[in-house]
N, C-alpha and C. Protein backbone atom coordinates (compact mmCIF):
# COMPACT_ATOMS: atom_id res chain seq x y z
N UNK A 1 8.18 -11.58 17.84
CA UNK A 1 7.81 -10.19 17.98
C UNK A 1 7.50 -9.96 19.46
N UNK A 2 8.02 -8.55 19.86
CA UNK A 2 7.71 -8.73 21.30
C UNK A 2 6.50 -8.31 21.64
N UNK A 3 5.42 -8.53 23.04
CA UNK A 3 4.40 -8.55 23.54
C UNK A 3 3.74 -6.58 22.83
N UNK A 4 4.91 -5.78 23.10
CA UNK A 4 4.21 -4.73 23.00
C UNK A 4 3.74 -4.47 21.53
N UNK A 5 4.58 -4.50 20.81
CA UNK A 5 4.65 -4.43 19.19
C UNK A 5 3.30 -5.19 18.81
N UNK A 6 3.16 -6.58 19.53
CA UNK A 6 1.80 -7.14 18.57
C UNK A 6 0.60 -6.94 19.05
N UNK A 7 0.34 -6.21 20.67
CA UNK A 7 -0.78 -5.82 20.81
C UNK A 7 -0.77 -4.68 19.97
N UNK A 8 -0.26 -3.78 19.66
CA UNK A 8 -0.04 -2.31 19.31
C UNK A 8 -0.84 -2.55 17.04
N UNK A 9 -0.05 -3.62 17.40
CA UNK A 9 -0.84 -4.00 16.05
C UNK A 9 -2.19 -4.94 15.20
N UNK A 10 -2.75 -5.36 16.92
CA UNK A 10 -3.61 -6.49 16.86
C UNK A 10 -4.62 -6.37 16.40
N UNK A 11 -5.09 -5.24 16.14
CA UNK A 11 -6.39 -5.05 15.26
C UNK A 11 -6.52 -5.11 13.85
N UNK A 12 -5.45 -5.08 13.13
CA UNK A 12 -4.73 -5.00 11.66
C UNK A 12 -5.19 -6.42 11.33
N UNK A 13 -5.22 -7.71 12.23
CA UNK A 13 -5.40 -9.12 12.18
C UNK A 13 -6.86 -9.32 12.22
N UNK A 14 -7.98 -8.81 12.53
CA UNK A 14 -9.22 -9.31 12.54
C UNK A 14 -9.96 -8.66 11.31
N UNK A 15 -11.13 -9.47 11.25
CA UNK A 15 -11.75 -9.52 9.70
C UNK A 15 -12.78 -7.83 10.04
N UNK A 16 -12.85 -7.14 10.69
CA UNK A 16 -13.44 -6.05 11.01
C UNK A 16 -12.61 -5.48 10.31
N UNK A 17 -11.17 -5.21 10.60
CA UNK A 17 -10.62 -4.28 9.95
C UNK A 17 -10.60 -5.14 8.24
N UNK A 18 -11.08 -5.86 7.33
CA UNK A 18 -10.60 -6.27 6.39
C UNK A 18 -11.74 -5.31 5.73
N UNK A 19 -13.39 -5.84 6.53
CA UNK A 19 -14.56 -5.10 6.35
C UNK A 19 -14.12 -3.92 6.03
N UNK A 20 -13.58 -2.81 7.20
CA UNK A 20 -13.97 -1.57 6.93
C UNK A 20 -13.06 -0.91 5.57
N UNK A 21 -11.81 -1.96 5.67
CA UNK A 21 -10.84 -1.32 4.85
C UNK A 21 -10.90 -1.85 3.26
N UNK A 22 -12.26 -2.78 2.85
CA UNK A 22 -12.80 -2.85 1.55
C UNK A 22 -13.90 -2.46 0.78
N UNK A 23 -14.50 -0.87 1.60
CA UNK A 23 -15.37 -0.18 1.07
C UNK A 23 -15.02 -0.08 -0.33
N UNK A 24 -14.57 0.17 -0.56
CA UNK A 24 -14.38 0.72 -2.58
C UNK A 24 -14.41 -0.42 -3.37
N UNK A 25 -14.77 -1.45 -2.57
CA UNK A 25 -15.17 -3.00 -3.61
C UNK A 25 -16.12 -3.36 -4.50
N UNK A 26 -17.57 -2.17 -3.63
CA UNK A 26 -18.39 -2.12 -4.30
C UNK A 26 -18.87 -1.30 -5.09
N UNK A 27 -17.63 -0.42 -5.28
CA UNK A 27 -17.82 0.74 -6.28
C UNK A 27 -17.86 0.19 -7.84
N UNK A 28 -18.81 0.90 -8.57
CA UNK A 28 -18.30 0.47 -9.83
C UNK A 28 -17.58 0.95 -10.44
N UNK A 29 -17.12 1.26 -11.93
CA UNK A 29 -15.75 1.60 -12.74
C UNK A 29 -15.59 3.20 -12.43
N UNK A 30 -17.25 3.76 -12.54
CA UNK A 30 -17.14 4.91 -12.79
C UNK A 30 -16.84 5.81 -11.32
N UNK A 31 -17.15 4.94 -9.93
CA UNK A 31 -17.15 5.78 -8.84
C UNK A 31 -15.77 5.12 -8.30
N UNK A 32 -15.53 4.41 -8.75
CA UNK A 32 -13.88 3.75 -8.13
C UNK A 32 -12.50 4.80 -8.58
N UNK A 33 -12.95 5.43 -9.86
CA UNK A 33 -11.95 6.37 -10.71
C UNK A 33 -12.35 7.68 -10.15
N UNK A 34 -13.54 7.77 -10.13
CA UNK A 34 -13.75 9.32 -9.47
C UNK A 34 -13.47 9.24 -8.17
N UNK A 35 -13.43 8.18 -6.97
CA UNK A 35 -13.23 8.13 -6.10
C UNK A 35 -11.58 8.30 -5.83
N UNK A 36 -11.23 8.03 -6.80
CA UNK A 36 -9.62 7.71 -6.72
C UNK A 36 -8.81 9.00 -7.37
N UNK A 37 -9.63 9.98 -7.51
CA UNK A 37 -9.48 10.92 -8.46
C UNK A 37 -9.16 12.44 -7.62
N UNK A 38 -10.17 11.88 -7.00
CA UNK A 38 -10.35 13.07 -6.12
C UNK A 38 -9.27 13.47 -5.24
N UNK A 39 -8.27 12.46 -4.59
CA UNK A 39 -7.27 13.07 -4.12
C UNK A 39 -5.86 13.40 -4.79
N UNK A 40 -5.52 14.29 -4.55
CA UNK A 40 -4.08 14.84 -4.68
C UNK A 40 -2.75 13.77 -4.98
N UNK A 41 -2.76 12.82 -4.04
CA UNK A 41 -1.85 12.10 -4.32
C UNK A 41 -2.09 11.27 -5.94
N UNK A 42 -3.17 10.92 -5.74
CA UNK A 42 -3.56 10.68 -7.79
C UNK A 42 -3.77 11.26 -8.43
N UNK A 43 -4.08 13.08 -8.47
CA UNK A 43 -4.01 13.28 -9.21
C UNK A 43 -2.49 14.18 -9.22
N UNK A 44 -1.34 14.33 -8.44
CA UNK A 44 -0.05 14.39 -8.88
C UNK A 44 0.45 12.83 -9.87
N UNK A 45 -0.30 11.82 -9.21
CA UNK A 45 0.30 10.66 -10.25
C UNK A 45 -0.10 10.91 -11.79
N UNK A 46 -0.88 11.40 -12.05
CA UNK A 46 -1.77 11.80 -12.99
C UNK A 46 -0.72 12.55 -14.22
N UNK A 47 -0.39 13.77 -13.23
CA UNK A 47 0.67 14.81 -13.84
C UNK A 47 1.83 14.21 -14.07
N UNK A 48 2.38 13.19 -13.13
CA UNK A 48 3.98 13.01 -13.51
C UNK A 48 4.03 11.82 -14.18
N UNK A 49 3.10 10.99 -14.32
CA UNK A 49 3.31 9.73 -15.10
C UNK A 49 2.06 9.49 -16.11
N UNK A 50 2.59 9.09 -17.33
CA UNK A 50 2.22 9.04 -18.20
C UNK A 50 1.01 7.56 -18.10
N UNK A 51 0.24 7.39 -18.79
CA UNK A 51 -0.80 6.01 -18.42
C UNK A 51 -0.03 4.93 -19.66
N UNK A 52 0.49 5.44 -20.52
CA UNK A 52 1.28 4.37 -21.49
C UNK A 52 2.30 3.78 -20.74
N UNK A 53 3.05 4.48 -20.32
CA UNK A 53 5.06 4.25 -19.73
C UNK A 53 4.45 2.76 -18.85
N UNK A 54 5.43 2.16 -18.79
CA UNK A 54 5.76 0.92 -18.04
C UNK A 54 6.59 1.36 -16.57
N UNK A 55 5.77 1.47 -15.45
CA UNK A 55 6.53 1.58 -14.14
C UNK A 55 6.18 0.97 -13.09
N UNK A 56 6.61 0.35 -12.54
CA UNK A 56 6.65 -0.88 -10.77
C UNK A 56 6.18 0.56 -10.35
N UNK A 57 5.16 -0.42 -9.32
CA UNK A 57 4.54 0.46 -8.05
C UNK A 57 4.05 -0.20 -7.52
N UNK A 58 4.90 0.03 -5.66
CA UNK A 58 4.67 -0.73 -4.30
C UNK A 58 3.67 0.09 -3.66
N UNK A 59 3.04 -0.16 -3.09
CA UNK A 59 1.82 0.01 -2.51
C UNK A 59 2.17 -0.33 -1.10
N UNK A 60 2.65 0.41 0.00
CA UNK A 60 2.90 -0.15 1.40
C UNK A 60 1.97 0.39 2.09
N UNK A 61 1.29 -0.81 2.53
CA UNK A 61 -0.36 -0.76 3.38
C UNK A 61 -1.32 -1.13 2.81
N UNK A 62 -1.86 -1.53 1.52
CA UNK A 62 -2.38 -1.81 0.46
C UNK A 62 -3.98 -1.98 1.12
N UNK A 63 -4.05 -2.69 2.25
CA UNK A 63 -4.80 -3.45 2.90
C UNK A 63 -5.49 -4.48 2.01
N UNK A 64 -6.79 -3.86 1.10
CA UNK A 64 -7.20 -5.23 0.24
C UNK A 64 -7.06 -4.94 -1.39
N UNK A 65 -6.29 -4.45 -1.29
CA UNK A 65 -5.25 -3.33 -2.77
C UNK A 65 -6.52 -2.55 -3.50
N UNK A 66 -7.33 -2.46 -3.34
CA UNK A 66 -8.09 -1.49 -4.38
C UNK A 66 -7.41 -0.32 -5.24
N UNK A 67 -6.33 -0.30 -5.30
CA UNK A 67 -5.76 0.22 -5.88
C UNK A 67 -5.40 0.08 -7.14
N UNK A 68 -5.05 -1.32 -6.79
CA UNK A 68 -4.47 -2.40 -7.82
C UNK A 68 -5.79 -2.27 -8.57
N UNK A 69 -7.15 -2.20 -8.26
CA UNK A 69 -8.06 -2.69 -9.35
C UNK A 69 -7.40 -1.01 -9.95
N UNK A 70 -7.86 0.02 -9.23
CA UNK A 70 -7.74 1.64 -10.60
C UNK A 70 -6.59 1.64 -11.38
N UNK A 71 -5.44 1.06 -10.85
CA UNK A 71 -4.31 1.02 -11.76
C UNK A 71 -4.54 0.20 -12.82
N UNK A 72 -4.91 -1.19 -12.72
CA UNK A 72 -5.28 -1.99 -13.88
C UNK A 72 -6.52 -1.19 -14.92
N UNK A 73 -6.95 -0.30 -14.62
CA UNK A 73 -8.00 0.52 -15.29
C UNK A 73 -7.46 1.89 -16.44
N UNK A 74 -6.32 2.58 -15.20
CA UNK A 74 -6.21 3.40 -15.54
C UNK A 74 -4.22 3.49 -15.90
N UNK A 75 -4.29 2.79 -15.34
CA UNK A 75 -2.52 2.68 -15.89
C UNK A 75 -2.38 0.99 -16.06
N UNK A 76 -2.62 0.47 -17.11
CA UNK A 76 -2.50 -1.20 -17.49
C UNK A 76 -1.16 -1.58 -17.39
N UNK A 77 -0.52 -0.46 -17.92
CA UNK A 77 1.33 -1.05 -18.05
C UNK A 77 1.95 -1.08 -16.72
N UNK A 78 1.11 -0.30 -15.35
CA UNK A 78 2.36 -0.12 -14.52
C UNK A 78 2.15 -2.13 -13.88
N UNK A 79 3.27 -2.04 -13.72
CA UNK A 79 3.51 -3.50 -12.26
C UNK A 79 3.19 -3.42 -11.05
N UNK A 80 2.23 -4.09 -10.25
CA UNK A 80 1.86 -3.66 -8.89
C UNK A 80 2.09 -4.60 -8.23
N UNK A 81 2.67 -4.00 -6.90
CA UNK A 81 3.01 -4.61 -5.77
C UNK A 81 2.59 -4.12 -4.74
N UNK A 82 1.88 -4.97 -3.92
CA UNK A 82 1.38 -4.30 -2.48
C UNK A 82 1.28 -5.28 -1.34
N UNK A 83 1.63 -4.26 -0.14
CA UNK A 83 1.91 -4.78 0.99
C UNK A 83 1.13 -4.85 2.10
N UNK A 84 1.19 -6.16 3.40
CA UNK A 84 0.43 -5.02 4.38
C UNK A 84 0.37 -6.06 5.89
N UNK A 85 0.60 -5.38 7.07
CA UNK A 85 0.50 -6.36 7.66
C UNK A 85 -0.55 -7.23 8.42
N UNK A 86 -2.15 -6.96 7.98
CA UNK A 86 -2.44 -7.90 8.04
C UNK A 86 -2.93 -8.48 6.87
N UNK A 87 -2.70 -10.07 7.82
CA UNK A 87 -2.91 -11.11 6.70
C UNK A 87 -4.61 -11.17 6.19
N UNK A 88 -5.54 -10.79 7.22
CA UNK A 88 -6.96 -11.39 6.70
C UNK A 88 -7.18 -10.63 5.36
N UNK A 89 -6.05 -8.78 5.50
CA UNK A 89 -6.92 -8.20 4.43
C UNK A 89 -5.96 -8.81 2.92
N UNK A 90 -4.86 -8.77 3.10
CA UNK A 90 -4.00 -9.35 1.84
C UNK A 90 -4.33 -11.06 1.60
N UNK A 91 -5.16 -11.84 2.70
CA UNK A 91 -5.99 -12.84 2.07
C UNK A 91 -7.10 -12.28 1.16
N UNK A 92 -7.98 -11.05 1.48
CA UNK A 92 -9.01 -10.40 1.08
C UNK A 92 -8.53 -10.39 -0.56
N UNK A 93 -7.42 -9.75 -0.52
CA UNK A 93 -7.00 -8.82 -1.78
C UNK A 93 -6.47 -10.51 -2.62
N UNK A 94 -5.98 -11.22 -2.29
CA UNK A 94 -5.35 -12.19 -3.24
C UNK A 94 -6.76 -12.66 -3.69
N UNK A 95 -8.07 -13.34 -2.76
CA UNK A 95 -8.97 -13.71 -3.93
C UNK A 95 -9.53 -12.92 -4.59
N UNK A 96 -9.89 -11.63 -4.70
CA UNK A 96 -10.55 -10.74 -5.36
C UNK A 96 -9.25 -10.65 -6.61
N UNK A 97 -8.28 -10.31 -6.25
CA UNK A 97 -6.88 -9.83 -7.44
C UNK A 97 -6.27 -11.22 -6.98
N UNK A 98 -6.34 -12.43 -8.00
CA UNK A 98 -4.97 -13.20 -7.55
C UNK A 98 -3.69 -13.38 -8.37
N UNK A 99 -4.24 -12.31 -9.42
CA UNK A 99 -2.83 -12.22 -10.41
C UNK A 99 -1.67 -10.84 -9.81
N UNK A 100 -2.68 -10.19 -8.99
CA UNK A 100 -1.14 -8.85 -8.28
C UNK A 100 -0.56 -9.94 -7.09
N UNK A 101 0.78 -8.86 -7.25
CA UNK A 101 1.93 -9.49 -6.39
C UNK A 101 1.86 -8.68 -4.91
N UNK A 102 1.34 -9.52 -3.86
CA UNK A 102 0.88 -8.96 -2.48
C UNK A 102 1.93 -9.94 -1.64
N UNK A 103 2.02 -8.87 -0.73
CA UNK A 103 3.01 -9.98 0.09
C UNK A 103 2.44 -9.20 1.94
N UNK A 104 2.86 -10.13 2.92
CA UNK A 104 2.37 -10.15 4.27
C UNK A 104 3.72 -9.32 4.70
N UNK A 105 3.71 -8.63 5.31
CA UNK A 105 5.10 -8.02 6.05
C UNK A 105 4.58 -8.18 7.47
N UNK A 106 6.00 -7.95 8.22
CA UNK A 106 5.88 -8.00 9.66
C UNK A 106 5.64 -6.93 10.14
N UNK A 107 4.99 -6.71 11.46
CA UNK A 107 4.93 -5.37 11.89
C UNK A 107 6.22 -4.94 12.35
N UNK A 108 6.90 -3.34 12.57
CA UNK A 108 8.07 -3.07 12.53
C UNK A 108 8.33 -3.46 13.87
N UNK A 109 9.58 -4.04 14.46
CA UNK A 109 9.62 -4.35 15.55
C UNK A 109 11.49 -3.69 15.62
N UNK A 110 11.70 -3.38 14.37
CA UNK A 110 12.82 -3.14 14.64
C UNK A 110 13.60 -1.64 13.46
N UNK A 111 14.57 -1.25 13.79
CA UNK A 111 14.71 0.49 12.98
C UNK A 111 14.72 0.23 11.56
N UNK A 112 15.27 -0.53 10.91
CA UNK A 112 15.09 -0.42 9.44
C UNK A 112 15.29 -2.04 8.75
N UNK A 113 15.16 -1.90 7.56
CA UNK A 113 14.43 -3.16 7.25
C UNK A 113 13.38 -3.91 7.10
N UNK A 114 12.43 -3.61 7.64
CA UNK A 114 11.44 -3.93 7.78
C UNK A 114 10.74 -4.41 6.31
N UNK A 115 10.79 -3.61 5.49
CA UNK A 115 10.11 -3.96 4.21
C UNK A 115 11.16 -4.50 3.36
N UNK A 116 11.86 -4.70 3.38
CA UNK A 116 13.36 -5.96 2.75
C UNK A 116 13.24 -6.61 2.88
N UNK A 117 12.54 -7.07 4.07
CA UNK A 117 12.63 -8.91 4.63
C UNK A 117 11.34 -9.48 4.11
N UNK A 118 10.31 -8.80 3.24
CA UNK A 118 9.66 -9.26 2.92
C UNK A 118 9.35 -10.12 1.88
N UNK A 119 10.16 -9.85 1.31
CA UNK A 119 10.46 -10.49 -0.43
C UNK A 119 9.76 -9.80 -1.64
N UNK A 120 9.17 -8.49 -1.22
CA UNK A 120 9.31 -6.92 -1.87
C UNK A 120 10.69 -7.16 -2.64
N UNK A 121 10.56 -6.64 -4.16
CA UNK A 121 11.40 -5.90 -4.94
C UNK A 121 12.06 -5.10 -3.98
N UNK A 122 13.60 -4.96 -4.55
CA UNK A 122 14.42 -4.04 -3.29
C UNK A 122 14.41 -2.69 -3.43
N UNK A 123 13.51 -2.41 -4.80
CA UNK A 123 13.22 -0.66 -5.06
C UNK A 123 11.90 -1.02 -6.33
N UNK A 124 10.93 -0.03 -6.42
CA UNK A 124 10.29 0.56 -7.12
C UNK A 124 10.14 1.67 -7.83
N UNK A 125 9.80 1.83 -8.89
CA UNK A 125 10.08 3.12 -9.24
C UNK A 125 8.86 4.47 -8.81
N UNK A 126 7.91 3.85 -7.75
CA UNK A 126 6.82 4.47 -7.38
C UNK A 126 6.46 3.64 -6.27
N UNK A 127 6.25 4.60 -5.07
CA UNK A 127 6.28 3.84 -4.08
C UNK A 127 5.14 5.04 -3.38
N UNK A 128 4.30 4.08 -3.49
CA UNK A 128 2.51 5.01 -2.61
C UNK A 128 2.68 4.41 -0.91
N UNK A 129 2.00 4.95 -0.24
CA UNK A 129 2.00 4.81 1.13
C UNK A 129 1.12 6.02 1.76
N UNK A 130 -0.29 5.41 1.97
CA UNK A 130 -1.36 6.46 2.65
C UNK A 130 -1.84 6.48 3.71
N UNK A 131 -1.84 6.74 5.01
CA UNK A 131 -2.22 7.03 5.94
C UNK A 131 -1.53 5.41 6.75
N UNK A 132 -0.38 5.35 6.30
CA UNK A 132 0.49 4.12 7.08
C UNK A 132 1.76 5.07 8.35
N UNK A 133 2.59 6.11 7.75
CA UNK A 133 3.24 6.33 8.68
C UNK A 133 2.37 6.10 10.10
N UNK A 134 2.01 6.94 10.44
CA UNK A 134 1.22 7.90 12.02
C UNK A 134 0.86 6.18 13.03
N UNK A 135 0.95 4.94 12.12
CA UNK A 135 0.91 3.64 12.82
C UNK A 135 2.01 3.13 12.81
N UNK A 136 3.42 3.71 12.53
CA UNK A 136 4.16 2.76 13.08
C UNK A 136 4.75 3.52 14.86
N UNK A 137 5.85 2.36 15.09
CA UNK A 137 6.34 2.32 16.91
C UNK A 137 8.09 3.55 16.21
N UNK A 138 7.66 2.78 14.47
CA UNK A 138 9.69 3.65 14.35
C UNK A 138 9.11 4.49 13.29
N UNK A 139 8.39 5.63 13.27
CA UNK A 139 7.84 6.70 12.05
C UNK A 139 9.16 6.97 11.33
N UNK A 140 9.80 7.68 11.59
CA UNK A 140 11.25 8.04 11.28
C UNK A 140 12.05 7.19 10.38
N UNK A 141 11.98 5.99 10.95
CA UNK A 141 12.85 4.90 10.32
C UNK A 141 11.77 4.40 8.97
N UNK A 142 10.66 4.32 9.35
CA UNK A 142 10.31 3.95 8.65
C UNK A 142 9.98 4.84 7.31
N UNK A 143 10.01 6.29 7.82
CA UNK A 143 9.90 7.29 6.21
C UNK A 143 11.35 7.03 5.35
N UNK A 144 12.02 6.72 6.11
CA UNK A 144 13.42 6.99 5.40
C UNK A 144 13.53 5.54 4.50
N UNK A 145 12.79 4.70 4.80
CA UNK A 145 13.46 3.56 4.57
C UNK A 145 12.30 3.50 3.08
N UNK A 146 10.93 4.10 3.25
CA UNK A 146 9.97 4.56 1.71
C UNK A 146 10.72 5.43 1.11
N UNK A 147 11.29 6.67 1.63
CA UNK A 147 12.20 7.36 0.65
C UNK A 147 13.27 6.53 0.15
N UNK A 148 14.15 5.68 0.74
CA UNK A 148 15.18 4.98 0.27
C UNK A 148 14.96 3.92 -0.81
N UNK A 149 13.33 3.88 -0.85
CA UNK A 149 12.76 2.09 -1.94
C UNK A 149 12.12 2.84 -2.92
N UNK A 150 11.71 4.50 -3.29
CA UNK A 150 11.13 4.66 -4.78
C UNK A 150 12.14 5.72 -5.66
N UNK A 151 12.39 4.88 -6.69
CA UNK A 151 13.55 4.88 -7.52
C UNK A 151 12.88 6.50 -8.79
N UNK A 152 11.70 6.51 -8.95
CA UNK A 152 11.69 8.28 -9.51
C UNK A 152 10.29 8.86 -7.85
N UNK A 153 9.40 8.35 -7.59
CA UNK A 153 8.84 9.02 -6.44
C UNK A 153 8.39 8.08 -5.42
N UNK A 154 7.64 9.37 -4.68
CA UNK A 154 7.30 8.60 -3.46
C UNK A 154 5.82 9.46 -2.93
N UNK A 155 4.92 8.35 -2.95
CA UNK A 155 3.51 9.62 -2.49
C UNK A 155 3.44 8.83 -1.49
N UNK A 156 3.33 10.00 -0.09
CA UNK A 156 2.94 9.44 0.97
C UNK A 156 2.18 10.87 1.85
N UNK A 157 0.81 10.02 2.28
CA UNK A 157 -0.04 10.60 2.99
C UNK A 157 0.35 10.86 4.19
N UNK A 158 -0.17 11.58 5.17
CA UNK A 158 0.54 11.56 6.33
C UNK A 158 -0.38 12.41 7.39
N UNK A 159 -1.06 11.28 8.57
CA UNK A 159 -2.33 11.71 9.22
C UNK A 159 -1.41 11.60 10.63
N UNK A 160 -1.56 12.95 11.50
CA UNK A 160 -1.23 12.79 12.77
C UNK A 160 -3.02 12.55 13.60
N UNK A 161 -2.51 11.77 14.78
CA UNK A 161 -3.31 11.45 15.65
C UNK A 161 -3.69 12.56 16.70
C-alpha cells in the first residue's frame, strides 16, 4: 500500500478508534433496538424486509458489528457479514460475536475491487454501509462498486466533511 493511502487510514488501526466505535456494547436489549430504531436506514429495513424471510447482509464498515448483535435479535434468519478495515475493531467484533462472518479488507488503494479481494460473498442481497463513503481516497468507485454487490438493496449513509 502506498505511503499516502496508509497514513490517510492510520487511525482505523489503533484501539482508540475500537473504544469509541463500541459504544452500543453496553447497551442492553431494550436500548440497543431502540437505539437502532431510531434511524431511517432501519427503519426502511423494517418496511421492506420481512423479520421471517431468509436474506445475506454485508455490513461494509461494521467496525465491531453491533449490528450483527440487533439483527440476531431482530431478524434471526438473515446471514451476516461484515467488514472493515481495521483489524483491532474486527478483532473486537470476532471475540464478542465469534460465530458472524467478519473479514479484514484493505484500505482502497486502488478504483474498484476493493471489496472482492476480500473473500466477501461476491453479492448480497442487502448491503448496509454507514457513514463509510466520505472516508474513502476513490468515493465514486467505491459507491458503484456497493451498488454493484446488493442483489435486492443497498442502505447507505452518507456524511460530507
Amino acid at each position: 500500500m502506498n505511503a499516502a493511502i496508509e497514513s490517510w487510514y492510520e487511525d482505523w488501526q489503533n484501539t482508540e478508534h475500537v473504544r469509541l466505535f463500541d459504544f452500543r456494547s453496553v447497551l442492553n436489549v431494550t436500548n440497543l433496538i431502540r437505539n437502532y430504531e431510531s434511524f431511517n436506514d432501519i427503519r426502511m429495513l423494517r418496511e421492506r424486509f420481512d423479520r421471517s424471510t431468509s436474506h445475506s447482509l454485508l455490513e461494509v464498515g461494521c467496525a465491531t458489528a453491533e449490528l450483527y448483535r440487533y439483527l440476531c435479535l431482530q431478524y434471526p434468519n438473515f446471514r451476516y457479514y461484515g467488514c472493515d478495515i481495521s483489524k483491532p475493531a474486527i478483532q473486537r467484533a470476532r471475540d464478542k460475536y465469534p460465530q458472524a462472518e467478519l473479514f479484514v479488507v484493505e484500505a482502497q488503494t486502488k478504483s474498484s475491487g476493493y471489496l472482492s479481494t476480500a473473500g466477501l460473498p461476491a453479492g448480497a442481497d442487502i448491503v448496509f454501509s454507514k457513514d463509510v463513503v466520505h472516508h474513502q481516497t476513490r468515493p465514486l468507485e467505491f459507491v458503484t462498486e456497493l451498488l454493484d454487490m446488493g442483489k435486492l438493496a443497498v442502505f447507505m449513509r452518507c456524511r460530507t466533511r
